[in-house]
C-alpha atoms as a PDB file:
ATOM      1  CA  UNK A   1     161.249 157.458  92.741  1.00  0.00           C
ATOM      2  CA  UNK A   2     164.464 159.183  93.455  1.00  0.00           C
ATOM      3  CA  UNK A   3     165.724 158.524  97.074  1.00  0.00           C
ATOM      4  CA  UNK A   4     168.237 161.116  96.523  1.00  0.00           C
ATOM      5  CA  UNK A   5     165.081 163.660  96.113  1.00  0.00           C
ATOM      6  CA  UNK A   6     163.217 161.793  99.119  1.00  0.00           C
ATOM      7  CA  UNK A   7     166.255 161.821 101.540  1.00  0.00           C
ATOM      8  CA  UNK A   8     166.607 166.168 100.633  1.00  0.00           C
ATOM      9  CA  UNK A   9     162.645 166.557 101.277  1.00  0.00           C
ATOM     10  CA  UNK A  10     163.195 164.296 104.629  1.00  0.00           C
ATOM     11  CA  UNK A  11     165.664 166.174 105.515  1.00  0.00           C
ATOM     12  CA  UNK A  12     163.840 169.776 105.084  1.00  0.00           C
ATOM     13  CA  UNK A  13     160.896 169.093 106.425  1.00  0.00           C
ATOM     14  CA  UNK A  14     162.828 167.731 110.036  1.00  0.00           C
ATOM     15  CA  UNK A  15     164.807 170.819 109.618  1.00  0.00           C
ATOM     16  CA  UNK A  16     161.679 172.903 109.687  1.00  0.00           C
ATOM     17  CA  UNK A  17     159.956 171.322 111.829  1.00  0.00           C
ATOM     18  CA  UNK A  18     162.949 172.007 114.220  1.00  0.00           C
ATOM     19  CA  UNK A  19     162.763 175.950 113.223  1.00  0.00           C
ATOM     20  CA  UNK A  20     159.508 175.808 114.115  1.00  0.00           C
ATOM     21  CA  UNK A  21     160.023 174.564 117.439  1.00  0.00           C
ATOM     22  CA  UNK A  22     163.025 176.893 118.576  1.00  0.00           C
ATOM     23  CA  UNK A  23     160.798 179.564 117.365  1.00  0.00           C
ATOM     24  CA  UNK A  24     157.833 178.626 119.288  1.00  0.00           C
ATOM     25  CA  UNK A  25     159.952 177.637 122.490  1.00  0.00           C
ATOM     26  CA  UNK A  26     161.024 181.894 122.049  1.00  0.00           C
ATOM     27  CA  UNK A  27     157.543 182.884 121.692  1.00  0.00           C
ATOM     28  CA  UNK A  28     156.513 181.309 124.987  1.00  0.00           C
ATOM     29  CA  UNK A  29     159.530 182.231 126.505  1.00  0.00           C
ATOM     30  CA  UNK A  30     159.077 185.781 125.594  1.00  0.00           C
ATOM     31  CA  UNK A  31     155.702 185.606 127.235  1.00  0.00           C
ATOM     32  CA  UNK A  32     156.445 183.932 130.062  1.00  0.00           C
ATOM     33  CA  UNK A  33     154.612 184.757 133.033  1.00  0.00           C
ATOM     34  CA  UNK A  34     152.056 187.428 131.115  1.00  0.00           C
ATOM     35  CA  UNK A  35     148.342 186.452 131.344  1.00  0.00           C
ATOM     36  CA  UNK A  36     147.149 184.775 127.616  1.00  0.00           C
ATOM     37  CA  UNK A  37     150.172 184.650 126.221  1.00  0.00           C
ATOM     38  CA  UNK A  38     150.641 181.105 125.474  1.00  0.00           C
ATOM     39  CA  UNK A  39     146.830 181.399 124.218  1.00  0.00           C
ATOM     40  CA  UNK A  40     148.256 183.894 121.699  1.00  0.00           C
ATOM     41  CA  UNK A  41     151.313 182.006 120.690  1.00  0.00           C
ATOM     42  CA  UNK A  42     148.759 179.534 120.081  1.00  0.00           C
ATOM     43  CA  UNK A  43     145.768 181.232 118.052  1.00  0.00           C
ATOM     44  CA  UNK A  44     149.222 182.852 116.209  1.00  0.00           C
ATOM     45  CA  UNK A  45     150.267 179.086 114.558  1.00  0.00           C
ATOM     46  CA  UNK A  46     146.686 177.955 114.263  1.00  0.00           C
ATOM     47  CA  UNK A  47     146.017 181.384 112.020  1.00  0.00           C
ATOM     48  CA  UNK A  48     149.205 181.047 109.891  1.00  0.00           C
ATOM     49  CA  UNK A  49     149.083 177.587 109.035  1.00  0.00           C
ATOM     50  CA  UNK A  50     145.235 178.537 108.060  1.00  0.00           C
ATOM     51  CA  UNK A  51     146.859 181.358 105.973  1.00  0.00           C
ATOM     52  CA  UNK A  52     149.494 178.849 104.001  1.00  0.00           C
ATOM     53  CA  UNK A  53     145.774 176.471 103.310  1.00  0.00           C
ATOM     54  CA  UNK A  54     144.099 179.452 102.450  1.00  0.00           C
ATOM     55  CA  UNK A  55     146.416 180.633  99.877  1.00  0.00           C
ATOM     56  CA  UNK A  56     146.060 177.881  97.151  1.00  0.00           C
ATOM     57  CA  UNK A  57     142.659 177.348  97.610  1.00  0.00           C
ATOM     58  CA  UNK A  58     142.548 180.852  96.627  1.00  0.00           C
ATOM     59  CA  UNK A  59     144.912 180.591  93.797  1.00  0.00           C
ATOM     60  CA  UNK A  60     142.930 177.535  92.902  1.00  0.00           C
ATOM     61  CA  UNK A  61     139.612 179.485  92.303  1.00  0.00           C
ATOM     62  CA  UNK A  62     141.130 182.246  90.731  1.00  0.00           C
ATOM     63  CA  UNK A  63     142.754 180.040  87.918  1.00  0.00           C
ATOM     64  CA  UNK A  64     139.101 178.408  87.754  1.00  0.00           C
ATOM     65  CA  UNK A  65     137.598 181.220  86.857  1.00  0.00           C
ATOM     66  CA  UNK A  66     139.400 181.745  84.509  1.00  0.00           C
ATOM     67  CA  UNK A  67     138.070 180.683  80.208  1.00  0.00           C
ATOM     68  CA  UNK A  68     141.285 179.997  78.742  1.00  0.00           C
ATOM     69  CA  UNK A  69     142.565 176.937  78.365  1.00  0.00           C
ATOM     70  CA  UNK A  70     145.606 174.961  80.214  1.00  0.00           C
ATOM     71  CA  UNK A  71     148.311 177.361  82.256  1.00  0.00           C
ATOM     72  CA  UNK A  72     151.165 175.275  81.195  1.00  0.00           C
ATOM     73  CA  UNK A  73     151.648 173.565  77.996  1.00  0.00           C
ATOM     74  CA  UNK A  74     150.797 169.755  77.940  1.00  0.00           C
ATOM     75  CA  UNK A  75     148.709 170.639  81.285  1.00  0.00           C
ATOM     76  CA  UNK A  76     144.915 169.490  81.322  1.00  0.00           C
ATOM     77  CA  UNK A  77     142.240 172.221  81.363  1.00  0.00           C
ATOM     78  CA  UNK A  78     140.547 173.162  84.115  1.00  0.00           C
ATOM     79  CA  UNK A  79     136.787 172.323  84.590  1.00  0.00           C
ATOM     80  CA  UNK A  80     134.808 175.132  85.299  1.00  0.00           C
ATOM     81  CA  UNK A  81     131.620 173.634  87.645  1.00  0.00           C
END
């Protein structure tokens, strides 16, 4: 394994997670003092990080339905259940 490659995915995913924060520390802010706003802020991250799940698993069945053979060359098959 590459710790060149491990340090740059380290690195991104701290730097992300600190975007995330800064933009969830505005989100609250901006709804300071209004009634279910935090609960919004809230539902909002639980719904997108279903979304970014929800997306591959989708992909996923499409490409299972699918009769052809591999995507990619040198790629195993898919089994179709």
């Amino acid at each position: 394994m590459n710790l060149g490659v491990v340090g740059q995915a380290a690195g991104l995913f701290a730097v992300t997670n600190v975007d995330d924060l800064l933009i969830l520390a505005l989100f609250f802010a901006q709804g300071a003092g209004r009634r279910s706003a935090a609960a919004r802020v809230v539902a909002g991250q639980y719904l997108g990080f279903l979304a970014i799940l929800a997306a591959p698993a989708a992909r996923r069945r499409q490409l299972q339905g699918l009769k052809s053979g591999p995507c990619m060359p040198g790629e195993p098959a898919l089994r179709v259940s």
